[in-house]
N, C-alpha and C. Protein backbone atom coordinates (compact mmCIF):
# COMPACT_ATOMS: atom_id res chain seq x y z
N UNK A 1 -12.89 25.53 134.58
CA UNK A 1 -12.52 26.26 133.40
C UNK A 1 -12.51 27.75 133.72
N UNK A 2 -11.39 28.47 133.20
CA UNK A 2 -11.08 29.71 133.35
C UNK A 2 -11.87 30.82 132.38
N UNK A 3 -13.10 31.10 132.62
CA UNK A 3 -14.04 31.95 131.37
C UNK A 3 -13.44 32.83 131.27
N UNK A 4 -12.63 34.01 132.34
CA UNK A 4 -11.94 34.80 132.36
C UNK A 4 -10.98 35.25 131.08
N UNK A 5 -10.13 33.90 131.55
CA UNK A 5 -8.79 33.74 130.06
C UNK A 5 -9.38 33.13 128.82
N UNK A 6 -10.65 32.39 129.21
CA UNK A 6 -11.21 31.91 127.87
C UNK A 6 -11.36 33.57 127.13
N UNK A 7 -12.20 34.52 127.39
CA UNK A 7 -12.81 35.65 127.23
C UNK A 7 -11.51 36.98 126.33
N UNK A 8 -10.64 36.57 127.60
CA UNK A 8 -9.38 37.53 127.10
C UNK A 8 -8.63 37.21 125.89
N UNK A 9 -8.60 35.63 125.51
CA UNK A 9 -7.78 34.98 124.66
C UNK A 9 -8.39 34.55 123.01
N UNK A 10 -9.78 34.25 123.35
CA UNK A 10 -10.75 34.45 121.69
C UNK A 10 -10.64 35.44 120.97
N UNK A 11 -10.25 36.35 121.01
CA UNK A 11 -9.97 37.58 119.89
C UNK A 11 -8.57 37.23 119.28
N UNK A 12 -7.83 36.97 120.28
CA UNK A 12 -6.38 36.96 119.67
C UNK A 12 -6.13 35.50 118.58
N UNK A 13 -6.78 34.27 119.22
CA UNK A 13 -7.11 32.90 118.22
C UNK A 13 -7.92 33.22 117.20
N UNK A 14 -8.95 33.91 117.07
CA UNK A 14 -9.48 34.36 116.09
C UNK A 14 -8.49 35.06 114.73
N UNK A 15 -8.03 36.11 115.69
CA UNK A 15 -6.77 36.99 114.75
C UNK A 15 -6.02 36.12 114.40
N UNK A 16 -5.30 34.97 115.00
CA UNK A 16 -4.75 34.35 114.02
C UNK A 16 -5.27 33.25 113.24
N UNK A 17 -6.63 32.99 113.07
CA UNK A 17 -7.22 32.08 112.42
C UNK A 17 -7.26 32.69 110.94
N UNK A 18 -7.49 33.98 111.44
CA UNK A 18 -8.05 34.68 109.70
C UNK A 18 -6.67 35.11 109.06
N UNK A 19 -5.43 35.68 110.17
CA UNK A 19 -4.58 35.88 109.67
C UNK A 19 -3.62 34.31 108.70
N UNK A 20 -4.05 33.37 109.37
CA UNK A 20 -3.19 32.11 108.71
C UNK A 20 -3.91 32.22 107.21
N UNK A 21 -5.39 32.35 107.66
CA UNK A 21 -6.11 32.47 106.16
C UNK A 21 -5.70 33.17 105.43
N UNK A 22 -5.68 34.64 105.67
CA UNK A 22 -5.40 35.19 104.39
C UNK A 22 -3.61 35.04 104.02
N UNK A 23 -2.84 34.01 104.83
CA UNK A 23 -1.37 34.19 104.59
C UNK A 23 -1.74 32.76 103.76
N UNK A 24 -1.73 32.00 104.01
CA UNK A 24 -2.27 30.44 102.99
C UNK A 24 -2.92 31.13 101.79
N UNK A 25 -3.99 31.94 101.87
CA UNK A 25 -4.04 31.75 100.36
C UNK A 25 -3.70 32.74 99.75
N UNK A 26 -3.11 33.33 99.77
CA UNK A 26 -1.99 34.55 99.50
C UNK A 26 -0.86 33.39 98.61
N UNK A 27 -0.39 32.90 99.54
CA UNK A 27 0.39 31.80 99.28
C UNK A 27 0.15 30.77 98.15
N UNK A 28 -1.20 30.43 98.09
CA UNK A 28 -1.39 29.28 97.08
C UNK A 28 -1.54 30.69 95.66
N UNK A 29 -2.18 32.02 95.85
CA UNK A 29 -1.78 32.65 95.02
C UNK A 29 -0.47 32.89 93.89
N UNK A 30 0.53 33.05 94.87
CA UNK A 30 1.67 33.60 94.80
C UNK A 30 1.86 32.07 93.68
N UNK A 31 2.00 31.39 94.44
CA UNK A 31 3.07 30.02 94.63
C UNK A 31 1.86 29.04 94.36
N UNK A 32 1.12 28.36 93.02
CA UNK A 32 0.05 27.41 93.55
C UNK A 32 0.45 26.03 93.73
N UNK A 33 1.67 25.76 93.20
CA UNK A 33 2.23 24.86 93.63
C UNK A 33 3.18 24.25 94.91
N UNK A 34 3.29 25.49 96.14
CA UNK A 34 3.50 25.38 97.06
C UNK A 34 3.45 23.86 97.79
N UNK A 35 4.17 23.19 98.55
CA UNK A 35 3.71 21.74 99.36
C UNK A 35 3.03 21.91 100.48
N UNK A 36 2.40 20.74 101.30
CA UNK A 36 1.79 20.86 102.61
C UNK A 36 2.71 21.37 103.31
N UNK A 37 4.21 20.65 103.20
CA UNK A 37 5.45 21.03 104.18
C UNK A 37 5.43 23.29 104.23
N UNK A 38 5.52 23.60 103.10
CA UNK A 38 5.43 24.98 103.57
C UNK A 38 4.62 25.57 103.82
N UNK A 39 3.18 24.91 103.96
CA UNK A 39 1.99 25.65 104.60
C UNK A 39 1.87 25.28 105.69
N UNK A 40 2.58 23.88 106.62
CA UNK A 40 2.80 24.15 107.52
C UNK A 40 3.67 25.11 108.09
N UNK A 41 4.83 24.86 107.64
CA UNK A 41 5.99 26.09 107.75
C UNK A 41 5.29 27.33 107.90
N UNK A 42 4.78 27.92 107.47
CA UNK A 42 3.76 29.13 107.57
C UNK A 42 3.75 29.14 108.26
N UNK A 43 2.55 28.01 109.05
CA UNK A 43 1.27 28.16 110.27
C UNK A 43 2.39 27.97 111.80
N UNK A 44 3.64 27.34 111.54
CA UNK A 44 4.10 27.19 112.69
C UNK A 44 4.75 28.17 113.03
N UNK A 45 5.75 28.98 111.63
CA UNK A 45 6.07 30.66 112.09
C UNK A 45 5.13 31.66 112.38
N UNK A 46 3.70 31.48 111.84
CA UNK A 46 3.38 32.61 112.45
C UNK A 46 2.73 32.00 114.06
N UNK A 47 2.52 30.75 113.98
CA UNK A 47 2.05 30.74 115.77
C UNK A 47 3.17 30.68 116.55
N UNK A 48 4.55 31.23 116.34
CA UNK A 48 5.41 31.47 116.88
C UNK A 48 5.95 32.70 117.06
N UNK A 49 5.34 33.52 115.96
CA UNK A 49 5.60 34.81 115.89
C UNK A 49 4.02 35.82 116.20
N UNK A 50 3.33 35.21 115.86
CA UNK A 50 2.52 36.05 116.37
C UNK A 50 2.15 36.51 118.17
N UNK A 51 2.10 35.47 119.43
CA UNK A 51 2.62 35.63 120.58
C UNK A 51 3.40 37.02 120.89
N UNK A 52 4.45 36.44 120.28
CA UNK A 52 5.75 37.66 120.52
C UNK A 52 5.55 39.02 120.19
N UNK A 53 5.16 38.77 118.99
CA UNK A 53 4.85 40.45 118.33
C UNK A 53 3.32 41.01 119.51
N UNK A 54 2.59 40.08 119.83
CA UNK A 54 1.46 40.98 120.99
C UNK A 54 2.13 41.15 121.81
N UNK A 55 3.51 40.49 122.44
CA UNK A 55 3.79 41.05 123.78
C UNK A 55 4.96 42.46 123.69
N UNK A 56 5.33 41.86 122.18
CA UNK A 56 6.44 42.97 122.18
C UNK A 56 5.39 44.64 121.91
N UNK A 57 4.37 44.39 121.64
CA UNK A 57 3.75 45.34 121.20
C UNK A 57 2.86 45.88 122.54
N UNK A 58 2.73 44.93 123.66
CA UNK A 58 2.25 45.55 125.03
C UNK A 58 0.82 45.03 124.60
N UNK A 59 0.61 44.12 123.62
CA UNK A 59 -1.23 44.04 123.81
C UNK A 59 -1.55 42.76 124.12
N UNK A 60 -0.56 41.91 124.54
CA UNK A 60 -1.17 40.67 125.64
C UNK A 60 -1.64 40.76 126.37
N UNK A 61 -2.43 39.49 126.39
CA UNK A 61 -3.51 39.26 127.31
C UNK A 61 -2.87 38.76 128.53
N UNK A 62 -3.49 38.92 129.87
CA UNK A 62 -2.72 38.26 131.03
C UNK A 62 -2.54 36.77 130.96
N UNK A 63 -3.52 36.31 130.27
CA UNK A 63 -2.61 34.43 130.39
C UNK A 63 -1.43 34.49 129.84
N UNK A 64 -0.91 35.46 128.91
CA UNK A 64 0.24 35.03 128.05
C UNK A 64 1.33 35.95 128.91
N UNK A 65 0.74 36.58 129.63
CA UNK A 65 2.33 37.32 130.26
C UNK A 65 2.87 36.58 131.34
């Protein structure tokens, strides 16, 4: 096991743990009738977009470059 990339990469899973949080219930705010289907929808754009935006932003970690 790589402690290294483990070490470099827990801040950024974190950031998006809390970020899905506060976007879900933002969401059941907004919308409380929202479905599972678009809270997945959520969670899969932002773990698709969040990646990108750290690298486009230069603050990836070396496992992800």
């Amino acid at each position: 096991m790589d402690w290294d990339a483990i070490r470099q990469l827990l801040p950024h899973y974190l950031a998006l743990i809390v970020i899905l949080t506060v976007l879900l219930t933002g969401l059941q705010l907004v919308w409380p009738g929202a479905s599972i289907w678009v809270q997945i929808g959520v969670a899969v754009l932002l773990g698709l977009a969040y990646p990108t935006a750290v690298r486009y932003f230069g603050l990836a970690p070396d496992p992800w470059e």
